[in-house]
C-alpha atoms as a PDB file:
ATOM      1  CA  UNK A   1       0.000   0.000   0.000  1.00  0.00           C
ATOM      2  CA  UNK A   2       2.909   2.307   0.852  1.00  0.00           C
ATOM      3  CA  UNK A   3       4.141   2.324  -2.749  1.00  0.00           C
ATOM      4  CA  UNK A   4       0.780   2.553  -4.113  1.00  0.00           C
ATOM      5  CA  UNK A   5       0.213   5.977  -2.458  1.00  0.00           C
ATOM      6  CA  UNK A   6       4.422   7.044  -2.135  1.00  0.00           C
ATOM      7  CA  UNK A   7       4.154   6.633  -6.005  1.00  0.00           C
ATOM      8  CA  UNK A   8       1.361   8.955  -7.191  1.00  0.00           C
ATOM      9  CA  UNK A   9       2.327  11.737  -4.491  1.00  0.00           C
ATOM     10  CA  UNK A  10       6.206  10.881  -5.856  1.00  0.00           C
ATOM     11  CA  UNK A  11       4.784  12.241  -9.576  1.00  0.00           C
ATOM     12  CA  UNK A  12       2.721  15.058  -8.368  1.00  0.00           C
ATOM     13  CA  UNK A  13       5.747  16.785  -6.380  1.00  0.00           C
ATOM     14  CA  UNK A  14       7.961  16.138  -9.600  1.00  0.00           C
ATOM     15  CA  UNK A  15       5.340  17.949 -11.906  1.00  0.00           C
ATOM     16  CA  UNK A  16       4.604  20.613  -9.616  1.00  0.00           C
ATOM     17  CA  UNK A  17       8.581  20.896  -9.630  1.00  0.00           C
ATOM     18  CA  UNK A  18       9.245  20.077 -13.501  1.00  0.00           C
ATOM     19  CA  UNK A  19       6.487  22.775 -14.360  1.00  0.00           C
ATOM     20  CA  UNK A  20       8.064  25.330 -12.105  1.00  0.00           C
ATOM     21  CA  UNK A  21      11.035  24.648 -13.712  1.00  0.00           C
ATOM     22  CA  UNK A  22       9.935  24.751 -17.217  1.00  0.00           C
ATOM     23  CA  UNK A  23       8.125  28.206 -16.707  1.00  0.00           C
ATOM     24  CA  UNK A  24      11.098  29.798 -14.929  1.00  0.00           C
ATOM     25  CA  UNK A  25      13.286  28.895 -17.925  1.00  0.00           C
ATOM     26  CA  UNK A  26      15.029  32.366 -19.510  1.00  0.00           C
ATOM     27  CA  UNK A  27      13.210  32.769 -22.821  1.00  0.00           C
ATOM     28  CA  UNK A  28      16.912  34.099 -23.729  1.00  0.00           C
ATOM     29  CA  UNK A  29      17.990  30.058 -23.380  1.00  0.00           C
ATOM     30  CA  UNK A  30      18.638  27.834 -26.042  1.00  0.00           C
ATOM     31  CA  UNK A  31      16.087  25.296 -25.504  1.00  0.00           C
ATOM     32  CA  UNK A  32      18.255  22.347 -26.788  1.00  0.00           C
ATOM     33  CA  UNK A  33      20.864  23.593 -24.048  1.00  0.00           C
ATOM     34  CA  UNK A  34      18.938  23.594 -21.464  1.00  0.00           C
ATOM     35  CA  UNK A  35      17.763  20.183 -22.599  1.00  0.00           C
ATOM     36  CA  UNK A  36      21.318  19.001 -22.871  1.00  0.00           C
ATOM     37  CA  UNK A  37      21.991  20.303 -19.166  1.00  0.00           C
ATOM     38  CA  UNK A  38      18.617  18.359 -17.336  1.00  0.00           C
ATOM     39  CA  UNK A  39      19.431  15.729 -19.537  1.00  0.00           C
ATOM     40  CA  UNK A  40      23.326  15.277 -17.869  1.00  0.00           C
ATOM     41  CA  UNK A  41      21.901  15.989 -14.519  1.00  0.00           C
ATOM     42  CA  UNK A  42      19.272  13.202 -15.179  1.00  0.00           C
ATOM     43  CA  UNK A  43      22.119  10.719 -16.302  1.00  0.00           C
ATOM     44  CA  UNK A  44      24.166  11.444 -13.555  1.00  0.00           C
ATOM     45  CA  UNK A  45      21.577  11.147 -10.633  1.00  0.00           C
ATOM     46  CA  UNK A  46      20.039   7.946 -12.709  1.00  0.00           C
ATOM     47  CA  UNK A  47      23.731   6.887 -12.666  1.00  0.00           C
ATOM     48  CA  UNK A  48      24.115   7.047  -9.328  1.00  0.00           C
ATOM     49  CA  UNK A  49      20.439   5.194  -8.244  1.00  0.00           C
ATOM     50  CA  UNK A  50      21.700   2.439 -10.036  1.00  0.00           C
ATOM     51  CA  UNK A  51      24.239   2.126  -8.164  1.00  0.00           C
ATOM     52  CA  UNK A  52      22.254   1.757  -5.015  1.00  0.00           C
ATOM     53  CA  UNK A  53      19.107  -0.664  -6.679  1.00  0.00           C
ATOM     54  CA  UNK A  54      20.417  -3.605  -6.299  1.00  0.00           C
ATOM     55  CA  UNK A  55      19.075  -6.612  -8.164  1.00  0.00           C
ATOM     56  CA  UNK A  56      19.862 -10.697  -8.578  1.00  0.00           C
ATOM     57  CA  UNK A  57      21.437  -9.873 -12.087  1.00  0.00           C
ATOM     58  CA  UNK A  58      24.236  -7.735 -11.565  1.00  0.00           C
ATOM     59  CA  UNK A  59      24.571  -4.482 -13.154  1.00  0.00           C
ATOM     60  CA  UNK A  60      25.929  -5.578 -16.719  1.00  0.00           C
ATOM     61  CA  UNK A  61      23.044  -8.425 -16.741  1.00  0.00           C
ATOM     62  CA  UNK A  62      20.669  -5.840 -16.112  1.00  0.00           C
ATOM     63  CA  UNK A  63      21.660  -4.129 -19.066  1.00  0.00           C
ATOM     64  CA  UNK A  64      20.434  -7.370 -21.568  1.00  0.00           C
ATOM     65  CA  UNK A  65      16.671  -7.192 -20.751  1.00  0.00           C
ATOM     66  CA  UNK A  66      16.399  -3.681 -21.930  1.00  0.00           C
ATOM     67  CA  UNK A  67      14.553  -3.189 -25.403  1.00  0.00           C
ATOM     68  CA  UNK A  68      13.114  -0.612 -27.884  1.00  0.00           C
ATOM     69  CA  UNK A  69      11.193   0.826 -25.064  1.00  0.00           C
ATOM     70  CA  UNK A  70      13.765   2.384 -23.731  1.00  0.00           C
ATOM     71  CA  UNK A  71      15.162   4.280 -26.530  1.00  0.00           C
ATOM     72  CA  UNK A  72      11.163   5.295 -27.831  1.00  0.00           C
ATOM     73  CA  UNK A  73      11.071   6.441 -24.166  1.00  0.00           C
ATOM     74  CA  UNK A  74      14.015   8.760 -24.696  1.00  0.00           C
ATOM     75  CA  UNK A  75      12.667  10.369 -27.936  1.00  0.00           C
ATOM     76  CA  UNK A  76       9.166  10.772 -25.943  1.00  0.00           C
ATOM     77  CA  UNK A  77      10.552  13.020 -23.119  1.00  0.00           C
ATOM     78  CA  UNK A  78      12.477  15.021 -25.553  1.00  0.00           C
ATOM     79  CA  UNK A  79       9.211  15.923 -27.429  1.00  0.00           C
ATOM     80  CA  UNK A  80       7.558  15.940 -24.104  1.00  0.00           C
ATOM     81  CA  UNK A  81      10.419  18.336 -22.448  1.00  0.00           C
ATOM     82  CA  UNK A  82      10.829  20.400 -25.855  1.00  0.00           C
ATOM     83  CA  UNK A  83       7.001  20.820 -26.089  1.00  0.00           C
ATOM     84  CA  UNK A  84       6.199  22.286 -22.467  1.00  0.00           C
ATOM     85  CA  UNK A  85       9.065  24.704 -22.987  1.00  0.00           C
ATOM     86  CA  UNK A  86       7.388  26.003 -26.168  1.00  0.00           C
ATOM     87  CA  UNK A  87       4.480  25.844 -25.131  1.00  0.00           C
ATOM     88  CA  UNK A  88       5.212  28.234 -21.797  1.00  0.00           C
ATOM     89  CA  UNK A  89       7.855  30.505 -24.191  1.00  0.00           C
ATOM     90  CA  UNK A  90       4.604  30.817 -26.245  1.00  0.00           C
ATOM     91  CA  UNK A  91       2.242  31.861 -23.410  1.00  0.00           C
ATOM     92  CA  UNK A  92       0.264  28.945 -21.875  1.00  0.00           C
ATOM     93  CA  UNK A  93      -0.165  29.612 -18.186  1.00  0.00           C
ATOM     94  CA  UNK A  94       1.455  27.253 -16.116  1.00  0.00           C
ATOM     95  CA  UNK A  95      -2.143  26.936 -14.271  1.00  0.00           C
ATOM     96  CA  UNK A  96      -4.121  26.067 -17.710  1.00  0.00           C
ATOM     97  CA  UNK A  97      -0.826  24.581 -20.132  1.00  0.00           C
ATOM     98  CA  UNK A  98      -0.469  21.493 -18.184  1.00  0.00           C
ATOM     99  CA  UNK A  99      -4.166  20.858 -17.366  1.00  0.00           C
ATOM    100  CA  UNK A 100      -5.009  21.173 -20.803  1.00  0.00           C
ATOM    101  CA  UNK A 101      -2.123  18.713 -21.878  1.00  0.00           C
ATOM    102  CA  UNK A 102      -2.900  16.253 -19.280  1.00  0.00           C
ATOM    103  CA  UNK A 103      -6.633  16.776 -19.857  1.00  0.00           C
ATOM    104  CA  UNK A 104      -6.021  15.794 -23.837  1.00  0.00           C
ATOM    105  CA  UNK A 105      -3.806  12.965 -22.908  1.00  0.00           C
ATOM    106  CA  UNK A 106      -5.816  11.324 -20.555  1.00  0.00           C
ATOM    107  CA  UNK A 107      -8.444  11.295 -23.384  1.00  0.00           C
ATOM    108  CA  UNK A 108      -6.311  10.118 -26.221  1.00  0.00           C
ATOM    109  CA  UNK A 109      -5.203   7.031 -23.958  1.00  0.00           C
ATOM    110  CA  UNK A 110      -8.508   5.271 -23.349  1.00  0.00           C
ATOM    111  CA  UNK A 111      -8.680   4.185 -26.698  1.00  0.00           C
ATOM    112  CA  UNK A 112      -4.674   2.784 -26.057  1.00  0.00           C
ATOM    113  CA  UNK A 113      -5.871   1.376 -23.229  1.00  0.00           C
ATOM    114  CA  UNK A 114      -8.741  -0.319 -24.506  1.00  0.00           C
ATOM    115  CA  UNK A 115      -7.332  -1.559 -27.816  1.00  0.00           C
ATOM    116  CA  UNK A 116      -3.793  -2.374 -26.511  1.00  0.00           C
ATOM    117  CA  UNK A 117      -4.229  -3.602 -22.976  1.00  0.00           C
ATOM    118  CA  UNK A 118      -7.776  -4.551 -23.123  1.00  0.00           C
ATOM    119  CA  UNK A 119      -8.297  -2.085 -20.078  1.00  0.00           C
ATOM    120  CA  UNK A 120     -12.186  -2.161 -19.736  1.00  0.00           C
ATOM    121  CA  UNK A 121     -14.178   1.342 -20.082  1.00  0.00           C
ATOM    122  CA  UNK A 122     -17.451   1.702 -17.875  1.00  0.00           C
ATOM    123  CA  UNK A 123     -20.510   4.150 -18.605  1.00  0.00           C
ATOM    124  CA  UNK A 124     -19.242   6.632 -15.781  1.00  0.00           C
ATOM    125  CA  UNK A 125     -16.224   6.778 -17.255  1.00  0.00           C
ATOM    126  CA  UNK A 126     -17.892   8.064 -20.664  1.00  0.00           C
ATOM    127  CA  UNK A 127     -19.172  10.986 -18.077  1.00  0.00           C
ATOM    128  CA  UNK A 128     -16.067  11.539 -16.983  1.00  0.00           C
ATOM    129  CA  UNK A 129     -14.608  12.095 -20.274  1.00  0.00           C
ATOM    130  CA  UNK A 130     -17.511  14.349 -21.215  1.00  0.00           C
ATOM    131  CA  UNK A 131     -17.233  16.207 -18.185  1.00  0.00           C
ATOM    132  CA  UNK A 132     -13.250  16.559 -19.006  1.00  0.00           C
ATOM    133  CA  UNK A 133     -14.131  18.102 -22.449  1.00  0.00           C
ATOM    134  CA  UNK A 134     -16.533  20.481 -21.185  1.00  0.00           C
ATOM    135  CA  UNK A 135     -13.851  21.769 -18.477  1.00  0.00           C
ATOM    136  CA  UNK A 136     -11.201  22.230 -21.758  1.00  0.00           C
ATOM    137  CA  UNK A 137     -13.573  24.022 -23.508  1.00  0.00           C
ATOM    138  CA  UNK A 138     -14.444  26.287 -20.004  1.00  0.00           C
ATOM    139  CA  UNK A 139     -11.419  26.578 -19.353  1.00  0.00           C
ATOM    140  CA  UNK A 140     -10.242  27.876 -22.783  1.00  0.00           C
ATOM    141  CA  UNK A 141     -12.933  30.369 -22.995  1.00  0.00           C
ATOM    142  CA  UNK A 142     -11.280  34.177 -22.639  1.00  0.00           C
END
């Protein structure tokens, strides 16, 4: 149960942070430098935690069971990091850019989840989604 809750409150303190972070980015910054610097720092601290998770295969083993996931994973968070930075230099507020993101990707994976996972999808969630569209469009309006 601990990691069950520890998890979900571990990813809402690191976007709250990653957010801040994006927004307070100079505009004067190259993005693909900045990039290049999280990404370092990111290497580094993963580095490090790997260090410390220790597992029955050794480190090198460890290395053999990775696959295309994690290099598709790598291109996704530099679209993902790239986009929110452009998306903030262009004027999203950092109260409405990332709700409507989330908001629209939330929506766009029930059909992955469905199709790909066989995830079922119940009546209230259809209300859900409805009532997620009708908070974009609210919260869009000027």
């Amino acid at each position: 149960m601990f990691m069950y809750i520890f998890s979900i409150g571990l990813i809402v303190f690191s976007n709250i942070l990653y957010n801040i972070c994006q927004k307070a980015t100079p505009g004067s910054v190259n993005p693909f430098s900045s990039l290049m610097i999280t990404y370092v720092t990111a290497a580094l601290l993963t580095g490090l935690a790997l260090c410390f998770y220790k597992t029955d295969q050794g480190l090198l083993r460890s290395f053999a069971a990775v696959n295309w996931t994690s290099v598709a994973l790598g291109v996704s968070i530099v679209g993902l990091e790239f986009g929110y930075l452009m998306a903030y230099r262009a004027g999203w507020d950092i109260s409405v850019g990332s709700l409507v993101a989330n908001i629209f990707l939330a929506v766009m994976l029930i059909p992955v989840g469905i199709f790909f996972f066989k995830e079922g999808f119940a009546v209230s969630k259809v209300l859900g989604v409805i009532f997620c569209l009708i908070g974009l469009v609210l919260i869009n309006k000027p």
